[in-house]
PDB file of N, CA and C in Angstrom:
ATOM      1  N   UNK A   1    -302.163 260.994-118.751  1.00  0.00           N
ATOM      2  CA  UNK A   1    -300.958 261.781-118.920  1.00  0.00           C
ATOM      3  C   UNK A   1    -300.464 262.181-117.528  1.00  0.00           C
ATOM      4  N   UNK A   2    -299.163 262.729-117.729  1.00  0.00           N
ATOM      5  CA  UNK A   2    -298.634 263.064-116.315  1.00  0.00           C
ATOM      6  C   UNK A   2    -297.905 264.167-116.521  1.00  0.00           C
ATOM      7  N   UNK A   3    -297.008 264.522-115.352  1.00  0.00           N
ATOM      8  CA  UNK A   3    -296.378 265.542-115.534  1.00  0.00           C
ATOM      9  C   UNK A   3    -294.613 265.091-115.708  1.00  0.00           C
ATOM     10  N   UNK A   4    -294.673 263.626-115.712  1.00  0.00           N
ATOM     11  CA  UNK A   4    -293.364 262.785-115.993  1.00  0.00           C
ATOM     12  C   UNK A   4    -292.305 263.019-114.693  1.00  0.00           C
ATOM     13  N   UNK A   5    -292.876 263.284-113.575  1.00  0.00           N
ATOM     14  CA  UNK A   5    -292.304 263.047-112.224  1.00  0.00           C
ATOM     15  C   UNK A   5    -292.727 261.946-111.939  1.00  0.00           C
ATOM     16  N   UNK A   6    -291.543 261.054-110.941  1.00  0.00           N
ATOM     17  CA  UNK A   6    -291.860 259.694-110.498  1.00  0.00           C
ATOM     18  C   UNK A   6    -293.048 259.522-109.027  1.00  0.00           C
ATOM     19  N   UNK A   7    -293.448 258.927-109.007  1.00  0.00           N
ATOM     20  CA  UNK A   7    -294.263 259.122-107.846  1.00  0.00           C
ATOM     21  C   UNK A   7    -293.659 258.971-106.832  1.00  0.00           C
ATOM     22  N   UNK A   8    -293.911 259.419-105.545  1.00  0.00           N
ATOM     23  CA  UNK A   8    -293.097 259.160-104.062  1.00  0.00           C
ATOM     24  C   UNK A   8    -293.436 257.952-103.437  1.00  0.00           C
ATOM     25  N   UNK A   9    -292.253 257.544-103.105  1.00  0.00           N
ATOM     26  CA  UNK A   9    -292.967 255.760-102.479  1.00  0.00           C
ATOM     27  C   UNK A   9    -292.383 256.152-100.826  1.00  0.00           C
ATOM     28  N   UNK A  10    -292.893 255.456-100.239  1.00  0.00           N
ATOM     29  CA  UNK A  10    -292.788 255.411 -99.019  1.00  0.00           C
ATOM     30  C   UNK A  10    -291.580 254.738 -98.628  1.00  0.00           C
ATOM     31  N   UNK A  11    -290.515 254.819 -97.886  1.00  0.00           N
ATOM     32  CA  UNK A  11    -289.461 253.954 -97.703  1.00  0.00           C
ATOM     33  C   UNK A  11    -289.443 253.236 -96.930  1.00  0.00           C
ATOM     34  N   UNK A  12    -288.625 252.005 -97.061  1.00  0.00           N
ATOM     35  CA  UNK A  12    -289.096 250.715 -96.550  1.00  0.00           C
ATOM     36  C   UNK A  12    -287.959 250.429 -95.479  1.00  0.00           C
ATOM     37  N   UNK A  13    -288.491 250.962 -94.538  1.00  0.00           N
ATOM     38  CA  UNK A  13    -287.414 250.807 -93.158  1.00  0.00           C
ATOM     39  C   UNK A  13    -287.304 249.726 -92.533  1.00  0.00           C
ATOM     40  N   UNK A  14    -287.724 248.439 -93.019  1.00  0.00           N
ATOM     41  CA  UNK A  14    -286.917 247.230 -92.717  1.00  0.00           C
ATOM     42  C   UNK A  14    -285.879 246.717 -93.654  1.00  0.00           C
ATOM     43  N   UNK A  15    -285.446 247.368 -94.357  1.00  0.00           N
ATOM     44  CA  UNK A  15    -284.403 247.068 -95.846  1.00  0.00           C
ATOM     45  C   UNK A  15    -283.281 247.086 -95.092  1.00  0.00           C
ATOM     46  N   UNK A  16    -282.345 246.244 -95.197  1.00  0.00           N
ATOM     47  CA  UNK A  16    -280.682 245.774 -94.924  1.00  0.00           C
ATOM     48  C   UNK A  16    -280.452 247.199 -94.981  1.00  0.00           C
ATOM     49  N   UNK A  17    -279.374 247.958 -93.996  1.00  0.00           N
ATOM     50  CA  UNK A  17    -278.727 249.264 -94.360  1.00  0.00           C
ATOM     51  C   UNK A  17    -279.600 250.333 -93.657  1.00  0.00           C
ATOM     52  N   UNK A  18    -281.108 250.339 -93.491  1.00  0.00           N
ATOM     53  CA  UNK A  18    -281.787 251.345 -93.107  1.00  0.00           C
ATOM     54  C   UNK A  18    -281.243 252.001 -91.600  1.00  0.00           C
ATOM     55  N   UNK A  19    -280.886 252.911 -91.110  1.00  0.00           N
ATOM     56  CA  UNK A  19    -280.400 252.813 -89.394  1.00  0.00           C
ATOM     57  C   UNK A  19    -281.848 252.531 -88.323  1.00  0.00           C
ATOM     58  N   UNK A  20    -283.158 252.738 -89.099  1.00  0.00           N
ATOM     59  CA  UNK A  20    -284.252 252.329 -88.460  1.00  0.00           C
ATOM     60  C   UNK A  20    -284.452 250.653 -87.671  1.00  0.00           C
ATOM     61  N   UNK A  21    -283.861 250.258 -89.242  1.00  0.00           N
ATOM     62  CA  UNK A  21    -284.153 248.520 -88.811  1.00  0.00           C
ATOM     63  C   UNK A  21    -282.912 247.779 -88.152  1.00  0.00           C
ATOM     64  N   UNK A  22    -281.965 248.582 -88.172  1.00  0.00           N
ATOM     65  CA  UNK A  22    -280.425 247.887 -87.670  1.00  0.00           C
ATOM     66  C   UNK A  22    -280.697 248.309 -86.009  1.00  0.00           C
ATOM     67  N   UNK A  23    -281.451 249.214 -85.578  1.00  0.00           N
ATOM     68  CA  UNK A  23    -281.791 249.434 -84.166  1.00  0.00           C
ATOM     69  C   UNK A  23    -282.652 248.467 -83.623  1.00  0.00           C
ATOM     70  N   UNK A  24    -283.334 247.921 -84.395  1.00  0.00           N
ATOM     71  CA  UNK A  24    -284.503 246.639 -83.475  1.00  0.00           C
ATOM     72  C   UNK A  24    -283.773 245.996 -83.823  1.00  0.00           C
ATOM     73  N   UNK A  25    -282.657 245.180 -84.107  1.00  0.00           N
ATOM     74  CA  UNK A  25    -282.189 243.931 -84.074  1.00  0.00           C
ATOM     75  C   UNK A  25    -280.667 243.800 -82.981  1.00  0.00           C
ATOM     76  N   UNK A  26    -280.510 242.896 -82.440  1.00  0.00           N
ATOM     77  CA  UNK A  26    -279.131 242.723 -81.691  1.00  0.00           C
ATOM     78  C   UNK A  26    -277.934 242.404 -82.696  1.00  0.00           C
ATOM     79  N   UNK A  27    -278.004 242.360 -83.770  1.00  0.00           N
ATOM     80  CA  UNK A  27    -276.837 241.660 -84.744  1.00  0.00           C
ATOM     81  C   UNK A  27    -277.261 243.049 -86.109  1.00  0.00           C
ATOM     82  N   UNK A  28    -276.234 243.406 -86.138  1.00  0.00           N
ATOM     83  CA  UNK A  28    -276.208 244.238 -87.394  1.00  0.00           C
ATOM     84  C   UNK A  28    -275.444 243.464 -88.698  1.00  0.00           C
ATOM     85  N   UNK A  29    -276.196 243.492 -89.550  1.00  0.00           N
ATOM     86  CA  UNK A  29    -275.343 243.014 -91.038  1.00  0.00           C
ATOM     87  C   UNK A  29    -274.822 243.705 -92.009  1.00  0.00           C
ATOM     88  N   UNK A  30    -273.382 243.314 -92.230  1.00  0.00           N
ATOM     89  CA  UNK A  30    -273.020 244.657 -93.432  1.00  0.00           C
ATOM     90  C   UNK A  30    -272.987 243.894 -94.740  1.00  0.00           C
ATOM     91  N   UNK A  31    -272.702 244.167 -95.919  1.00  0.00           N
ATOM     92  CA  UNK A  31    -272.297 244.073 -96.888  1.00  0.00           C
ATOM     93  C   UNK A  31    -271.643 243.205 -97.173  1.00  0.00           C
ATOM     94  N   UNK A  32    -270.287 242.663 -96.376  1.00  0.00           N
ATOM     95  CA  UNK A  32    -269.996 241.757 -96.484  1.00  0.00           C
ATOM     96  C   UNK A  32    -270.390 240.587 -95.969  1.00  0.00           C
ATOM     97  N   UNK A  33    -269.154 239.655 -95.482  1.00  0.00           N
ATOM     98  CA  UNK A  33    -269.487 238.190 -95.343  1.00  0.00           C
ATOM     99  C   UNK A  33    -269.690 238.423 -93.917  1.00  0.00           C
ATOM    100  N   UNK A  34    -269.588 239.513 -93.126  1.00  0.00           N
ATOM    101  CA  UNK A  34    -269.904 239.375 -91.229  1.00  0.00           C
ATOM    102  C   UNK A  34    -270.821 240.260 -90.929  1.00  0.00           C
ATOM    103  N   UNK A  35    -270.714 239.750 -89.724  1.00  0.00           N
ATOM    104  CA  UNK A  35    -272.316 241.300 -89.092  1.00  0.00           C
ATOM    105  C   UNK A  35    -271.402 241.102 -87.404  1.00  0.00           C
ATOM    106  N   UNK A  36    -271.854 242.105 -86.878  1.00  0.00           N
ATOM    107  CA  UNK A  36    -271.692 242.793 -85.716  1.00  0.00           C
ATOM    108  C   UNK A  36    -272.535 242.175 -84.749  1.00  0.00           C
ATOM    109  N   UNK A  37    -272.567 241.962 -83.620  1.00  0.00           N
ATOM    110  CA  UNK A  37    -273.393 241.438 -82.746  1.00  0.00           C
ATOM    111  C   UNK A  37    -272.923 242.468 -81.530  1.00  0.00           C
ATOM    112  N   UNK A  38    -274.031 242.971 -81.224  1.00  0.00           N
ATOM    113  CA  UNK A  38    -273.657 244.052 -80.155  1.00  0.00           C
ATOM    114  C   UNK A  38    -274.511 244.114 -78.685  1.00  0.00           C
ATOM    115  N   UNK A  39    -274.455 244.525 -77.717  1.00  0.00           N
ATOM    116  CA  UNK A  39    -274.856 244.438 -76.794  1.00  0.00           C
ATOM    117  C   UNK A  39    -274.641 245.955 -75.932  1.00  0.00           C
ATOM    118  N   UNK A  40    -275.957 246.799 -75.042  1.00  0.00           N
ATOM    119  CA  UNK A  40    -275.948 248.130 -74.573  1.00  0.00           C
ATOM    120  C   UNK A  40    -276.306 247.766 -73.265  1.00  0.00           C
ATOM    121  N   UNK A  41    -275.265 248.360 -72.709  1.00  0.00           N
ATOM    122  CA  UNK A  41    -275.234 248.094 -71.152  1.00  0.00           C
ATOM    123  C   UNK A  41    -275.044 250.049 -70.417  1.00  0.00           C
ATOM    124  N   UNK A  42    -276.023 250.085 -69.576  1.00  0.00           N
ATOM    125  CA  UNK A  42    -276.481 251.504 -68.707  1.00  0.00           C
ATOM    126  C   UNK A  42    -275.809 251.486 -67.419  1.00  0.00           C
ATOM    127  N   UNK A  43    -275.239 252.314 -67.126  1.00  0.00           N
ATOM    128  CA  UNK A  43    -274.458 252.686 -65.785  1.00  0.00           C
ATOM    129  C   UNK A  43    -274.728 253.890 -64.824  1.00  0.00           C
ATOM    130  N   UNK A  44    -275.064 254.084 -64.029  1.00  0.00           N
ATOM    131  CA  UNK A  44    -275.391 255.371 -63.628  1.00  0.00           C
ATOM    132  C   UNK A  44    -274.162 255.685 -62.115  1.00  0.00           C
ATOM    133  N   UNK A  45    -274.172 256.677 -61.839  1.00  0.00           N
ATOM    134  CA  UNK A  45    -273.489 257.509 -60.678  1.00  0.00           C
ATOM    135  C   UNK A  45    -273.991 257.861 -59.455  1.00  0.00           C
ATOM    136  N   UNK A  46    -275.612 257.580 -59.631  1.00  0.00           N
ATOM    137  CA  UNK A  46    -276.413 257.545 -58.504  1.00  0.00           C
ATOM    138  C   UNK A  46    -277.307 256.491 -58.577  1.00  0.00           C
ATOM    139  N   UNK A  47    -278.006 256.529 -57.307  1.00  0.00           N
ATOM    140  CA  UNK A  47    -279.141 255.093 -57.440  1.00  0.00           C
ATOM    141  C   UNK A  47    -279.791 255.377 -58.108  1.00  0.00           C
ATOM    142  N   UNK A  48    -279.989 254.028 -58.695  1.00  0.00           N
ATOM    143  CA  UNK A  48    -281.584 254.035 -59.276  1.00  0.00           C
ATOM    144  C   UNK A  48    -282.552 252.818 -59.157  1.00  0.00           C
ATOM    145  N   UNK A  49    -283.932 253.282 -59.688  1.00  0.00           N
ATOM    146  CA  UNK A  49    -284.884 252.127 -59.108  1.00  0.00           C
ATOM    147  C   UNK A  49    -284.608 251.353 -60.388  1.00  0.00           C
ATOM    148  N   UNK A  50    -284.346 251.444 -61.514  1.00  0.00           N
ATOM    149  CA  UNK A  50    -284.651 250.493 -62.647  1.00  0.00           C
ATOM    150  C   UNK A  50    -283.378 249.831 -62.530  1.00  0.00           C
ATOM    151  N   UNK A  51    -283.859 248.197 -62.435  1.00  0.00           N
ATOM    152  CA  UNK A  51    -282.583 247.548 -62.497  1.00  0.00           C
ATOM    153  C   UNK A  51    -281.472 247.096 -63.257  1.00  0.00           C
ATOM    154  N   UNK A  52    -282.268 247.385 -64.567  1.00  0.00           N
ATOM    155  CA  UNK A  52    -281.149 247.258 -65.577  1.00  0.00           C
ATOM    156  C   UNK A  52    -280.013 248.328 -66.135  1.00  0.00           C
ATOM    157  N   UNK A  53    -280.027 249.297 -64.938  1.00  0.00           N
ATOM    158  CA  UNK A  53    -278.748 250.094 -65.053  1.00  0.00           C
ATOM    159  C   UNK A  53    -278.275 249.892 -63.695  1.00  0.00           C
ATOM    160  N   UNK A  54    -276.743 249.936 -64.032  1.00  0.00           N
ATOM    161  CA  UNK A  54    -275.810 249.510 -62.963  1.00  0.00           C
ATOM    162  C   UNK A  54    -275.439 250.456 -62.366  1.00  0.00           C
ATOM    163  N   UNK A  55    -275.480 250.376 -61.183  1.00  0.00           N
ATOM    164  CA  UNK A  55    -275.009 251.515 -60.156  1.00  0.00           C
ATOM    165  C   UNK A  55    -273.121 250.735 -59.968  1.00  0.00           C
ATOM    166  N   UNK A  56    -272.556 252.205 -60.372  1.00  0.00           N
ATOM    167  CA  UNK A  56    -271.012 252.605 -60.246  1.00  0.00           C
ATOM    168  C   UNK A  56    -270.792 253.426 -59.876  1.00  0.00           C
ATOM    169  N   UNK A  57    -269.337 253.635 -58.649  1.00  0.00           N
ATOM    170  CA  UNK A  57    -268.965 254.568 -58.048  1.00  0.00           C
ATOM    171  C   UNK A  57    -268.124 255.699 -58.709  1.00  0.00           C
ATOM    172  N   UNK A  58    -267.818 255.048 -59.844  1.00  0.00           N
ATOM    173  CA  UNK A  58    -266.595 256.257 -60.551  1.00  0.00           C
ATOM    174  C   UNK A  58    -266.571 255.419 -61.855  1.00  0.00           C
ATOM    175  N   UNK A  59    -266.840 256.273 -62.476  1.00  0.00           N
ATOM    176  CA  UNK A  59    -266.028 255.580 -64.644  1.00  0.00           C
ATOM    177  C   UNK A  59    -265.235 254.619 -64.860  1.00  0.00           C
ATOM    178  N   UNK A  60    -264.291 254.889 -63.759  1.00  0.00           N
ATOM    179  CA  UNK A  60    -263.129 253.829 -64.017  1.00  0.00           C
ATOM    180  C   UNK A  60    -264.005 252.334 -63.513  1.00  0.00           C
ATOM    181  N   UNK A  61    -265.051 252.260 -62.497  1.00  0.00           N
ATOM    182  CA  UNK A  61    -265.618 251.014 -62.739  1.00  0.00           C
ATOM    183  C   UNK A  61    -266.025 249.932 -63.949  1.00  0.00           C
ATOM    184  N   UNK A  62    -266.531 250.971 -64.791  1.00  0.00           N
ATOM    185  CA  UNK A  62    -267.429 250.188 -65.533  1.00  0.00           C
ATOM    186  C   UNK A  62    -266.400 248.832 -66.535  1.00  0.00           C
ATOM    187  N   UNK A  63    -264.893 249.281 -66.228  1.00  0.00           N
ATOM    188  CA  UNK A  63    -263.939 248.469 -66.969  1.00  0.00           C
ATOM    189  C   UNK A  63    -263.962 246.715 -66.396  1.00  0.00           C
ATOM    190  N   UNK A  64    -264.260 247.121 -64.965  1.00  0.00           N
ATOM    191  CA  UNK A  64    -264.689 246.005 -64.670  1.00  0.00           C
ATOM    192  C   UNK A  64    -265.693 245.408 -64.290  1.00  0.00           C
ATOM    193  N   UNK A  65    -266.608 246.246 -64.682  1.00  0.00           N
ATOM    194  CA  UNK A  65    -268.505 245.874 -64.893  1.00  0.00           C
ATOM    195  C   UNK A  65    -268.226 245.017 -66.444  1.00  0.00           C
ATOM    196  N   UNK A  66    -267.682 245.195 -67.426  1.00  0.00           N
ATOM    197  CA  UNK A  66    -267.537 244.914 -68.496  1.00  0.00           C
ATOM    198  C   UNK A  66    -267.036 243.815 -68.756  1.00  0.00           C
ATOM    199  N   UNK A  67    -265.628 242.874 -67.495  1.00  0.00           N
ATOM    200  CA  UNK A  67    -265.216 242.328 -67.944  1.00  0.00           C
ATOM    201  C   UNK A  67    -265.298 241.049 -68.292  1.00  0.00           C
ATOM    202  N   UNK A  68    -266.702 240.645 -68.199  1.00  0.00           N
ATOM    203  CA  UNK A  68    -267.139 238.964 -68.402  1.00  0.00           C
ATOM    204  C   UNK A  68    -267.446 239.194 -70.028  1.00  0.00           C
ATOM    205  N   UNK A  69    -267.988 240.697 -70.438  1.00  0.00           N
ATOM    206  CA  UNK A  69    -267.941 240.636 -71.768  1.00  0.00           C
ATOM    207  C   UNK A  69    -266.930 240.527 -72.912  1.00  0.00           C
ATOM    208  N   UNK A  70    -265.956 240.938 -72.324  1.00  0.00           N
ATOM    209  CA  UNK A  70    -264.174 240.567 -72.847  1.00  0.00           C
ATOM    210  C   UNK A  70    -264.245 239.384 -72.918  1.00  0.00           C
ATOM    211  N   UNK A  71    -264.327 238.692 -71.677  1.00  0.00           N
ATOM    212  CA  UNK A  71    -263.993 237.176 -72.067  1.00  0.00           C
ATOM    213  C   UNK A  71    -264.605 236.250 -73.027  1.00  0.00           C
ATOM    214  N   UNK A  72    -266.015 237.153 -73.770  1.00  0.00           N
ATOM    215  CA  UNK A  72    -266.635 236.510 -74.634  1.00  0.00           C
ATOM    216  C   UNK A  72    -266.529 237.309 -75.825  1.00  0.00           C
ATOM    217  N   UNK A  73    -265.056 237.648 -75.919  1.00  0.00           N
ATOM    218  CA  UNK A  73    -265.198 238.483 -77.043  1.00  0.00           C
ATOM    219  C   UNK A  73    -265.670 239.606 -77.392  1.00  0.00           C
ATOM    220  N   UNK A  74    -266.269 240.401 -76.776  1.00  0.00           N
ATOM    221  CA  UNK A  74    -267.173 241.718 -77.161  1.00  0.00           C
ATOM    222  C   UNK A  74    -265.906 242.652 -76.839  1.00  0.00           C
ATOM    223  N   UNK A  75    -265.875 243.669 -77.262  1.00  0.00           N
ATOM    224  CA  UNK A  75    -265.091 244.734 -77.396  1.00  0.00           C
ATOM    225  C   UNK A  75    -265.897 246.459 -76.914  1.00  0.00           C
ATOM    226  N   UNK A  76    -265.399 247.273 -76.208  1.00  0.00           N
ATOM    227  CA  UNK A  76    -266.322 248.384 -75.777  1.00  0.00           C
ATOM    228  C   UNK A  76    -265.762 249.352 -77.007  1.00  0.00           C
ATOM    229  N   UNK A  77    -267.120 249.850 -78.370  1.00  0.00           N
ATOM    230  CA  UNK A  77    -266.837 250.691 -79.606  1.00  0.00           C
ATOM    231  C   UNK A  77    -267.273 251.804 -78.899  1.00  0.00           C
ATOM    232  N   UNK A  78    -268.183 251.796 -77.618  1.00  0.00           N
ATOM    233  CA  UNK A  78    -268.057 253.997 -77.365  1.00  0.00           C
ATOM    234  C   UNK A  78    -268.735 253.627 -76.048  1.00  0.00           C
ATOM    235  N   UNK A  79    -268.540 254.713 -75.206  1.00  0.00           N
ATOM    236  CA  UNK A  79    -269.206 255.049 -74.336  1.00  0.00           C
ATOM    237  C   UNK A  79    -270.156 256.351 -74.106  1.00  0.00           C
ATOM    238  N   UNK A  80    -271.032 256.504 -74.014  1.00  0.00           N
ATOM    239  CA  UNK A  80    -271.937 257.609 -74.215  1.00  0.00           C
ATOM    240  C   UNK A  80    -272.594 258.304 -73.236  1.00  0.00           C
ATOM    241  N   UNK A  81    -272.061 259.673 -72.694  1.00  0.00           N
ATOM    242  CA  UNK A  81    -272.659 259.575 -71.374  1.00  0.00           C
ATOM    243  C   UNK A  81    -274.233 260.976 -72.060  1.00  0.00           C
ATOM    244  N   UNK A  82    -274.948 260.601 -70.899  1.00  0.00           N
ATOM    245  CA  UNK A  82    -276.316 260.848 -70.994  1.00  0.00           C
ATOM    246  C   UNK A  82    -276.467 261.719 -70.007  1.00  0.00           C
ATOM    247  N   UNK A  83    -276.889 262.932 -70.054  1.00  0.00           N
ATOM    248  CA  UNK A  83    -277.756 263.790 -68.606  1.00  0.00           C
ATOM    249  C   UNK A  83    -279.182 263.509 -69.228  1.00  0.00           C
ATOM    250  N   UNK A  84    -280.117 262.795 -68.087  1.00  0.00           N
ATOM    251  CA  UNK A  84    -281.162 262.286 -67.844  1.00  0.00           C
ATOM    252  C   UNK A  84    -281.776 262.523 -66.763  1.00  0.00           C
ATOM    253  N   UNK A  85    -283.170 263.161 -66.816  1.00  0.00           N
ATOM    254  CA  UNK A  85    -283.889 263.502 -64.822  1.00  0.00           C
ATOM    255  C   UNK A  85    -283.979 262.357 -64.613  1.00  0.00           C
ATOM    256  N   UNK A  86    -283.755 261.972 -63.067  1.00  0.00           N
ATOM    257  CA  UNK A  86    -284.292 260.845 -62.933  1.00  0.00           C
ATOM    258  C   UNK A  86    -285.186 261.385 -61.654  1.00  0.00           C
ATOM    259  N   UNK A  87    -286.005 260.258 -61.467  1.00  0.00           N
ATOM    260  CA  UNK A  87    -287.222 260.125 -60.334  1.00  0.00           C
ATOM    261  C   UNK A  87    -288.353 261.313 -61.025  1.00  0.00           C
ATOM    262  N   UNK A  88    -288.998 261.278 -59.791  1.00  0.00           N
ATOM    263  CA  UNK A  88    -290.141 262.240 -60.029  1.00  0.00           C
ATOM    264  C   UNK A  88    -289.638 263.589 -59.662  1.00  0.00           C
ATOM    265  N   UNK A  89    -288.727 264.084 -60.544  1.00  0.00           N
ATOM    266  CA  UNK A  89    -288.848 265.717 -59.882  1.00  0.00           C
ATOM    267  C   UNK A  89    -288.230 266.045 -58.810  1.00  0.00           C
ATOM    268  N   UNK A  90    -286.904 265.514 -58.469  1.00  0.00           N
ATOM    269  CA  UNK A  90    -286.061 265.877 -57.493  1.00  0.00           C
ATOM    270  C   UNK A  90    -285.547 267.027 -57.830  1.00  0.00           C
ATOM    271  N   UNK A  91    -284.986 267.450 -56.077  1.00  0.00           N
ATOM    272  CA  UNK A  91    -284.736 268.298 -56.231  1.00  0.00           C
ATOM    273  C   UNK A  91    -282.893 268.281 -57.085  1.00  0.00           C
ATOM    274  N   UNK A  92    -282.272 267.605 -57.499  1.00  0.00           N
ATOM    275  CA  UNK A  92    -281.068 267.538 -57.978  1.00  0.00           C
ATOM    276  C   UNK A  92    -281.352 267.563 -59.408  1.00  0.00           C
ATOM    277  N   UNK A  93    -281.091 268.625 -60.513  1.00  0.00           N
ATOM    278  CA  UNK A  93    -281.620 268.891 -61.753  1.00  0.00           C
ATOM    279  C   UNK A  93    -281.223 267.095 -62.793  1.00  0.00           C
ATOM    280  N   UNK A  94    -280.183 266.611 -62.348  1.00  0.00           N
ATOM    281  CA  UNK A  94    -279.950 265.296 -63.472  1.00  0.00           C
ATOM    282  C   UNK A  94    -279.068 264.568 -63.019  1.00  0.00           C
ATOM    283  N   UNK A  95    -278.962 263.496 -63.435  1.00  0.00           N
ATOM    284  CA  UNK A  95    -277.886 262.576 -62.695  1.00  0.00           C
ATOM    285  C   UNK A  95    -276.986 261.587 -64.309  1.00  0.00           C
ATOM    286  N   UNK A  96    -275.579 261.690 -64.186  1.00  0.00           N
ATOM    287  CA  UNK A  96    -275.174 260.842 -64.986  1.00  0.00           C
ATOM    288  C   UNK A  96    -275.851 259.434 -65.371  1.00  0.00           C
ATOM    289  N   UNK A  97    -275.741 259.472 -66.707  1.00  0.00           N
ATOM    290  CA  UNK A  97    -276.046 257.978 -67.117  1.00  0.00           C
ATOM    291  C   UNK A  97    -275.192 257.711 -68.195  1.00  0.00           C
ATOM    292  N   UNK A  98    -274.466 256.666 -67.747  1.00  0.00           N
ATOM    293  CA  UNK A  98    -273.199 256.294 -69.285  1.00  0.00           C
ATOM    294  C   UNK A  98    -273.851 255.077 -70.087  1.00  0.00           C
ATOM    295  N   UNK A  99    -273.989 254.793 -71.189  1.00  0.00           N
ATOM    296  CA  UNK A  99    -274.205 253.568 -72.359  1.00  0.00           C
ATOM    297  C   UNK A  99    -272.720 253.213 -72.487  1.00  0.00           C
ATOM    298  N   UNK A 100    -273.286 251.954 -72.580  1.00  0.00           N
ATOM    299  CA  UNK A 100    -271.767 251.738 -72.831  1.00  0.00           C
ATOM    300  C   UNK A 100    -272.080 250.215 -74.114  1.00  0.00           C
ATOM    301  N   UNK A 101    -271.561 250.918 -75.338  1.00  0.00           N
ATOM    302  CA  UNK A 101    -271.724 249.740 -76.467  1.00  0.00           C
ATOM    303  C   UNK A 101    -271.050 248.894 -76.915  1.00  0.00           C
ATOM    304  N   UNK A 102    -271.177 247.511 -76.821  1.00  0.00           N
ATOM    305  CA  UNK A 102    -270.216 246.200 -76.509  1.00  0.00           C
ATOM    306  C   UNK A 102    -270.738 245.618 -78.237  1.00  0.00           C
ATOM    307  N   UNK A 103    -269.205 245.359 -78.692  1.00  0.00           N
ATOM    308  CA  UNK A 103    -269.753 244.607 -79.539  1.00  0.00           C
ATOM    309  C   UNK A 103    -268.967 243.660 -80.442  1.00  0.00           C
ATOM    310  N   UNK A 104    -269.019 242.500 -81.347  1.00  0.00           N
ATOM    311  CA  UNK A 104    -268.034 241.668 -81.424  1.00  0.00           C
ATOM    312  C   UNK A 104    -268.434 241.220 -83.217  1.00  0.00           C
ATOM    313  N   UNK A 105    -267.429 240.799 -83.485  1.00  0.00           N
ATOM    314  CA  UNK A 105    -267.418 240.337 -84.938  1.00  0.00           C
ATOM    315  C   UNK A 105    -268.268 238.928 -84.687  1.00  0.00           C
ATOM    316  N   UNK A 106    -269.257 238.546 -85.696  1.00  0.00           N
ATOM    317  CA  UNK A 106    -269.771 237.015 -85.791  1.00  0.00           C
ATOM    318  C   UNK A 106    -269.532 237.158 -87.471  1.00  0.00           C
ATOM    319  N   UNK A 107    -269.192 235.927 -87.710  1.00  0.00           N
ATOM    320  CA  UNK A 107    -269.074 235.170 -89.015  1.00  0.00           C
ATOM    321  C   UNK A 107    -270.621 234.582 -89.546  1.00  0.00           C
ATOM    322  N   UNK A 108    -270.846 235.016 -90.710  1.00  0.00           N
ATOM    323  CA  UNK A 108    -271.999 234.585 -91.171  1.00  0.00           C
ATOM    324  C   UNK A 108    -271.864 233.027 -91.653  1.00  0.00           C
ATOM    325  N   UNK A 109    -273.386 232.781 -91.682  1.00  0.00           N
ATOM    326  CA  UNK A 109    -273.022 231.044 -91.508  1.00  0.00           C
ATOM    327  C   UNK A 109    -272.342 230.276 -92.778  1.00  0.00           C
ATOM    328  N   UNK A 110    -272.442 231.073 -93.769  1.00  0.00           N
ATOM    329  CA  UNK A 110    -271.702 230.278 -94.481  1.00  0.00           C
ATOM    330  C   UNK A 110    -270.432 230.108 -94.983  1.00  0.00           C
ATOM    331  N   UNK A 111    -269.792 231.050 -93.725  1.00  0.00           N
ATOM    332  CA  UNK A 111    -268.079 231.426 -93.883  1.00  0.00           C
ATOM    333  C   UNK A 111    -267.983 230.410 -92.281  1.00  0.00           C
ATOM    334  N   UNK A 112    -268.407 230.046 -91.485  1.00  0.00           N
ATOM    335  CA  UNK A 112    -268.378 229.281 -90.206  1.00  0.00           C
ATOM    336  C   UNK A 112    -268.121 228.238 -90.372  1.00  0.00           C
ATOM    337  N   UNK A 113    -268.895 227.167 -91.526  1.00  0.00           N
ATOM    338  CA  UNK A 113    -268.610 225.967 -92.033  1.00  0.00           C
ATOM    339  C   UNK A 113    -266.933 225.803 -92.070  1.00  0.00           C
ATOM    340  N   UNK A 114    -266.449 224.666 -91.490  1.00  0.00           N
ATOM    341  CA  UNK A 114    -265.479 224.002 -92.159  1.00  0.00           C
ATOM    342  C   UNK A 114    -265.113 224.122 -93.734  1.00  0.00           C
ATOM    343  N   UNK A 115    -263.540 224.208 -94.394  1.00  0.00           N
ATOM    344  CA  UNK A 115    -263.747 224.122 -95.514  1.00  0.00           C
ATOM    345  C   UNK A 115    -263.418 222.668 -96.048  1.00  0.00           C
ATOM    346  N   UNK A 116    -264.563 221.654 -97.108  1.00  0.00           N
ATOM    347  CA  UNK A 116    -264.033 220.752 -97.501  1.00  0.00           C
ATOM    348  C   UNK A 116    -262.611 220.481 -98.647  1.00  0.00           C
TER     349      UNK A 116
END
């Protein structure tokens, strides 16, 4: 016998839709016939040692840090700026860091086909 409550299941955070599992992948899928293909690119205002953020002199750069991604279609949906310490404990409390999220319509494969 029970008390006719359902039991609790654990949720399954690789399921289409979860925001858990749409973060480990580069291509988000919706509902319909397309998914998103996106790409996160880091900018900072001061140096830094990690190379995969780009050192820029002013905001208005990053339009043309961006623009080989235009030419392939990607589109900039937000920019996000970040206060982040950087180094070990300087003496300057934080230094800008902007995200900047690129991202473009792809056609799922079976809307890509030619139609016969």
């Amino acid at each position: 016998m029970g008390c006719g409550l359902r039991k609790l299941e654990d949720p399954d955070d690789s399921s289409p839709g979860k925001i858990f599992s749409t973060l480990k992948r580069p291509q988000v899928e919706t509902k319909t016939e397309f998914a998103y293909e996106y790409v996160l690119l880091d900018f900072t205002l001061q140096a830094s040692s990690n190379p995969e953020v780009i050192k820029i002199n002013s905001i208005l750069d990053i339009v043309t840090k961006v623009e080989n991604y235009y030419l392939k279609g990607y589109i900039v949906g937000a920019i996000h700026p970040v206060i982040q310490p950087v180094g070990q404990r300087k003496h300057l409390p934080a230094s800008y860091l902007y995200r900047v999220v690129l991202l473009r319509l792809k056609l799922s494969p079976k809307n890509s086909a030619a139609p016969s």
